[in-house]
N, C-alpha and C. Protein backbone atom coordinates (compact mmCIF):
# COMPACT_ATOMS: atom_id res chain seq x y z
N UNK A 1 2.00 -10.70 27.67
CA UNK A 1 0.62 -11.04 27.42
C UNK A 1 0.11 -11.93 28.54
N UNK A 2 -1.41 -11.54 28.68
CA UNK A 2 -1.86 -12.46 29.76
C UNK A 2 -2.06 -13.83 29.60
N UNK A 3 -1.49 -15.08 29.94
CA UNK A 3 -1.62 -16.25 29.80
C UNK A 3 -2.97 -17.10 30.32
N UNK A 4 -3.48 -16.22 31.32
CA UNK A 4 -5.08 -16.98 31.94
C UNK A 4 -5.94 -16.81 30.63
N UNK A 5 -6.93 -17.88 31.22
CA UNK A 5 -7.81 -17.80 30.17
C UNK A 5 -9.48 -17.05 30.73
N UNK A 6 -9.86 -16.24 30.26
CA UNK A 6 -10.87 -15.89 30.82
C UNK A 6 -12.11 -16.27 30.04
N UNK A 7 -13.35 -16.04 30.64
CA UNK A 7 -14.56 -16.88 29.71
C UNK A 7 -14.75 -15.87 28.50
N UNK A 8 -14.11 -14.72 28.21
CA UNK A 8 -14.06 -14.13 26.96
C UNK A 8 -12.73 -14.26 26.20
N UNK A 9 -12.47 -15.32 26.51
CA UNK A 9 -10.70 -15.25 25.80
C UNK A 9 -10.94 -15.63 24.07
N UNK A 10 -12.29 -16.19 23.80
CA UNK A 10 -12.26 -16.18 22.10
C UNK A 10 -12.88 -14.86 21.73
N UNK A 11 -13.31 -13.98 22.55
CA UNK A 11 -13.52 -12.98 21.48
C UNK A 11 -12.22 -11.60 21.79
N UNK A 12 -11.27 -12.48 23.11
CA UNK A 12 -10.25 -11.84 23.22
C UNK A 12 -8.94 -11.87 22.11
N UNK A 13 -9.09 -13.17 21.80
CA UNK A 13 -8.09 -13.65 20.48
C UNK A 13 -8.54 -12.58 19.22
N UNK A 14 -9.84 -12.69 18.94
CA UNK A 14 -10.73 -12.23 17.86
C UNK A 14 -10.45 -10.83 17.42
N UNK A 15 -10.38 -10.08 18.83
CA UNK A 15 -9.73 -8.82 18.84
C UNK A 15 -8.05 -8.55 18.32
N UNK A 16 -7.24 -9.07 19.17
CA UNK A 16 -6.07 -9.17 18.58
C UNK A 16 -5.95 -9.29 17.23
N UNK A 17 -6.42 -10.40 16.63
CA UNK A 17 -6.38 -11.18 15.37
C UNK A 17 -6.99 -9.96 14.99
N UNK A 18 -7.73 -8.89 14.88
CA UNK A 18 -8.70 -7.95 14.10
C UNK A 18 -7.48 -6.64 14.35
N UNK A 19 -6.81 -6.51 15.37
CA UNK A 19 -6.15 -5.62 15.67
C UNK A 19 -4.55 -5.67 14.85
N UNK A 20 -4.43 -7.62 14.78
CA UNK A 20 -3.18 -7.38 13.65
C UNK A 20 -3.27 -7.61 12.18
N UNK A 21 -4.40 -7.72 11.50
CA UNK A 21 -5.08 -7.24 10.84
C UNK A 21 -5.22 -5.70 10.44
N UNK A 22 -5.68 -4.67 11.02
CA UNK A 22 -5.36 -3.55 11.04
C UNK A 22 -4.00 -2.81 11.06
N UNK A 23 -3.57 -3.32 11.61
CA UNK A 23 -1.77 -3.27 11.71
C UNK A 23 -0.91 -3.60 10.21
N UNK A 24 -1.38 -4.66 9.97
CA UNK A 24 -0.23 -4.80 8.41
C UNK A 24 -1.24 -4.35 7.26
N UNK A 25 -2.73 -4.03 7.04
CA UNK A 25 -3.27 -3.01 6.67
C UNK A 25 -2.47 -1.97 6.41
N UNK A 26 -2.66 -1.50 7.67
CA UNK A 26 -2.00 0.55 7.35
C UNK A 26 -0.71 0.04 6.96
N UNK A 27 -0.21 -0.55 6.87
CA UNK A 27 1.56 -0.48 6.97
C UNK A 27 1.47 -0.97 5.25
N UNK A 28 0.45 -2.05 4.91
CA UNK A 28 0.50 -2.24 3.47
C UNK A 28 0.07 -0.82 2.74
N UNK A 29 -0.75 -0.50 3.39
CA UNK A 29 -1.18 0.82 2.68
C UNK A 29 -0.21 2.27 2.22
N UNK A 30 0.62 2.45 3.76
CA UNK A 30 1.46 3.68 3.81
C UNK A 30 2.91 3.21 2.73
N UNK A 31 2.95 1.87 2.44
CA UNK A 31 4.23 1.22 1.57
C UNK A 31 4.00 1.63 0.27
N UNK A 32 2.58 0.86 -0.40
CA UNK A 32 2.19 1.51 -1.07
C UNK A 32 1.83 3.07 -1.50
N UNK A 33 1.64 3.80 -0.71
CA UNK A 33 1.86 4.87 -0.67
C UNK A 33 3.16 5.94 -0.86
N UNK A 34 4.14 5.18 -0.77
CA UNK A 34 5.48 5.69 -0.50
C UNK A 34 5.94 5.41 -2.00
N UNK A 35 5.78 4.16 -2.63
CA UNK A 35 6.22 3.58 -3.48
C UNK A 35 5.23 4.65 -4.51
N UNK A 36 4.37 4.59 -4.63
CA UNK A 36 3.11 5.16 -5.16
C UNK A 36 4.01 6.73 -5.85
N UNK A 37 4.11 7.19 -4.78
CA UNK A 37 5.18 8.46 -4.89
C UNK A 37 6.75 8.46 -5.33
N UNK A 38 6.99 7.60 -5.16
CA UNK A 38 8.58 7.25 -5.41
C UNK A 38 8.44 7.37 -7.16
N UNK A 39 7.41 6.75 -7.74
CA UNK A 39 7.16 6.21 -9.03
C UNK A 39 6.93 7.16 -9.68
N UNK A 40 5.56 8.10 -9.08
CA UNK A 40 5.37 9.47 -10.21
C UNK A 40 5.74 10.43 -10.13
N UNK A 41 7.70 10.66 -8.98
CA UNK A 41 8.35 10.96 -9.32
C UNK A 41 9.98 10.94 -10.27
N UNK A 42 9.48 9.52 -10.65
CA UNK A 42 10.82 8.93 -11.86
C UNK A 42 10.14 9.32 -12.81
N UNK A 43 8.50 9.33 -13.28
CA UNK A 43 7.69 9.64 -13.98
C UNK A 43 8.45 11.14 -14.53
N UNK A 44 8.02 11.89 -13.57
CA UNK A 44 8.28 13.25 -13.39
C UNK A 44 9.86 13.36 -14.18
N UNK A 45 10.54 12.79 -13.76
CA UNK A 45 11.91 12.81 -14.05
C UNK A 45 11.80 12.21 -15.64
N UNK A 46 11.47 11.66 -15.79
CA UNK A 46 11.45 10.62 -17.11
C UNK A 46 10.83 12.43 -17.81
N UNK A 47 9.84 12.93 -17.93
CA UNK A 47 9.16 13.97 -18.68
C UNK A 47 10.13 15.15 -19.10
N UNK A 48 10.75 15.40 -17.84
CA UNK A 48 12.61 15.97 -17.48
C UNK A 48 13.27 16.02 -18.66
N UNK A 49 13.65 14.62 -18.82
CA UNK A 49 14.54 14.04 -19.69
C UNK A 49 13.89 14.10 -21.23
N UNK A 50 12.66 13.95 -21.52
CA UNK A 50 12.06 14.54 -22.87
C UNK A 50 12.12 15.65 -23.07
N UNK A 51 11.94 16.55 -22.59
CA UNK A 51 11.83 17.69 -22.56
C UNK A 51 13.37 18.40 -22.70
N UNK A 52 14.50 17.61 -22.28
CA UNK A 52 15.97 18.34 -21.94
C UNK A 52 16.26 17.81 -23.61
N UNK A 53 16.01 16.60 -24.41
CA UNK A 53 16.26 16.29 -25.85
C UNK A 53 16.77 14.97 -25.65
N UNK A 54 16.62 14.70 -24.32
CA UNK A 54 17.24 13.25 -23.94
C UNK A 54 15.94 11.72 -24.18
N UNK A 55 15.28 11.84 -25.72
CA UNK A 55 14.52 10.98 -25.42
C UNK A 55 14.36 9.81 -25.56
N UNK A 56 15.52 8.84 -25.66
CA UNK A 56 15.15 7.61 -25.30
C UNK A 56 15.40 6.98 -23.37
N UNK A 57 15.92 7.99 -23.06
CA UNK A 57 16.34 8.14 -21.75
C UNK A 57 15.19 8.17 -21.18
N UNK A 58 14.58 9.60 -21.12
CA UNK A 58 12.89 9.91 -21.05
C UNK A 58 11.70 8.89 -20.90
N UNK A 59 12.17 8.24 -22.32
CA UNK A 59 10.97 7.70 -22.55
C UNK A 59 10.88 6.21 -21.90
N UNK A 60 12.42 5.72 -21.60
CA UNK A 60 11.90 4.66 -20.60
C UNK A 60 12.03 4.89 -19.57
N UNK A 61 12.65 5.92 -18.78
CA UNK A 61 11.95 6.03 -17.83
C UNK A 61 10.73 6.65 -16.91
N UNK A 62 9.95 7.51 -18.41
CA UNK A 62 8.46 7.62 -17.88
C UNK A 62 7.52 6.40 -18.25
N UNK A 63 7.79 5.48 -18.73
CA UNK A 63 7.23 4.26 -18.84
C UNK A 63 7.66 3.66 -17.89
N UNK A 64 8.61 3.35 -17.32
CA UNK A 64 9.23 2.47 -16.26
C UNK A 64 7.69 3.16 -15.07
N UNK A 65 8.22 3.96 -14.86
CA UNK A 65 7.06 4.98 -13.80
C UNK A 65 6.31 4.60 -14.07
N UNK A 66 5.13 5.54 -14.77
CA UNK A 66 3.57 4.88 -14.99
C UNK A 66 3.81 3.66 -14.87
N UNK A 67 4.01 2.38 -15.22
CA UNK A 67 3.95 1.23 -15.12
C UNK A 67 3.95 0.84 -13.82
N UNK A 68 4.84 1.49 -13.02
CA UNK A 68 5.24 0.81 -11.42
C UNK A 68 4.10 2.04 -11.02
N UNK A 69 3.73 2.69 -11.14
CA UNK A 69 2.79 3.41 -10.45
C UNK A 69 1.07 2.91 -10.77
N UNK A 70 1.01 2.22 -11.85
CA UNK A 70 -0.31 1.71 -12.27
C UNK A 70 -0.59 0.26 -11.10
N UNK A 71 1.35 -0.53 -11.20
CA UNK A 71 0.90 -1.16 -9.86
C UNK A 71 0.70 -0.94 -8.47
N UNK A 72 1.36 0.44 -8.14
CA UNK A 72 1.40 0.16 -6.68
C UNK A 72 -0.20 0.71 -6.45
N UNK A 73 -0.55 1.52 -7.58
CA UNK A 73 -1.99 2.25 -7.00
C UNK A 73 -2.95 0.67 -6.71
N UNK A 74 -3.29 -0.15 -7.46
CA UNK A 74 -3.50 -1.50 -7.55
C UNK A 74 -3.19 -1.94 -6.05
N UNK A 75 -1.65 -2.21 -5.51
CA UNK A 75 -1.36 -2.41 -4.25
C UNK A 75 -2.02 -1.71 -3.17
N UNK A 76 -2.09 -0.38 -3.53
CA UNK A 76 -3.10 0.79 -2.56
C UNK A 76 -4.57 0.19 -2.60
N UNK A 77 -5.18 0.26 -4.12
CA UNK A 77 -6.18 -0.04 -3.77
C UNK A 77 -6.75 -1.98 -2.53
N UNK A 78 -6.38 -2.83 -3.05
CA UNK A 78 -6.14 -4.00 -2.28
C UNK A 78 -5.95 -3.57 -0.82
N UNK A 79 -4.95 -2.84 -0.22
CA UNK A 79 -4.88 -2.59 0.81
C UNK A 79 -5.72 -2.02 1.70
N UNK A 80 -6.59 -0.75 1.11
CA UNK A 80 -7.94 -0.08 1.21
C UNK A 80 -9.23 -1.31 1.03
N UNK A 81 -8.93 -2.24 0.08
CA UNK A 81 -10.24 -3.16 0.22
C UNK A 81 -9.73 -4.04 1.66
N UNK A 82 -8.71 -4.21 2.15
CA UNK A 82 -8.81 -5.43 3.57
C UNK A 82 -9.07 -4.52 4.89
N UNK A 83 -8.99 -2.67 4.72
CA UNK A 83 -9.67 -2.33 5.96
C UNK A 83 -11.17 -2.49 5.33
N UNK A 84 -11.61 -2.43 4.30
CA UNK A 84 -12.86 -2.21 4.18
C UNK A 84 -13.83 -3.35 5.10
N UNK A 85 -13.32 -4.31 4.76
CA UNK A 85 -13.62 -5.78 4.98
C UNK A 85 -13.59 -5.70 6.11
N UNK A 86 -12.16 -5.45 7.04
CA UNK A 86 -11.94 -5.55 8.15
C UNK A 86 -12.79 -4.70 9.10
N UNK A 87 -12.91 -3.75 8.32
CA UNK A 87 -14.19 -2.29 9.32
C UNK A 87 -15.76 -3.30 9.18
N UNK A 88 -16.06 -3.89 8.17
CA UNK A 88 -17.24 -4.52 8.41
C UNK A 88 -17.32 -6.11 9.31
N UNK A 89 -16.31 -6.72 9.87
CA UNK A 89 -16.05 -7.55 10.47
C UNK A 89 -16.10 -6.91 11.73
N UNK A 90 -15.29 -6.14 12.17
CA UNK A 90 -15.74 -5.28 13.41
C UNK A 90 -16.87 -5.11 13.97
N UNK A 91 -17.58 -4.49 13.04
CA UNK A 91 -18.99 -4.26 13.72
C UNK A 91 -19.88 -4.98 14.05
């Protein structure tokens, strides 16, 4: 990184700071996303297991799911509100 200081170096910081900002954004987002999926497929699996006659098996683990999937969508959404923010700080 460049160590001089130039007469735009605060809206040079500003950038960075907006750029790592954007950075743990997507990365909060795509986590959530992963997790998001991970979940309403134990879901999936949990429905499996009702369906095979296995239902107390089933049934907590399609509750376990929905539950962790009600949060991560929650985590998704949050993550989608700090680019929002962040796209109107930009401009």
């Amino acid at each position: 990184m460049n160590d001089n200081l130039t007469p735009n170096s605060d809206s040079t910081i500003e950038l960075i700071i907006a750029q790592e900002r954007l950075r743990q954004a997507r990365q909060s987002f795509n986590l959530a996303l992963m997790t998001t999926t991970t979940c309403i497929l134990i879901s999936f699996a949990g429905v499996g297991l009702v369906l095979l006659g296995k239902a107390n098996e089933g049934t907590i683990t399609a509750t376990g799911g929905l539950a962790s999937t009600g949060y991560c969508l929650k985590l998704s959404k949050d993550a989608n509100d700090r680019l929002d923010k962040l796209k109107g700080r930009v401009r």
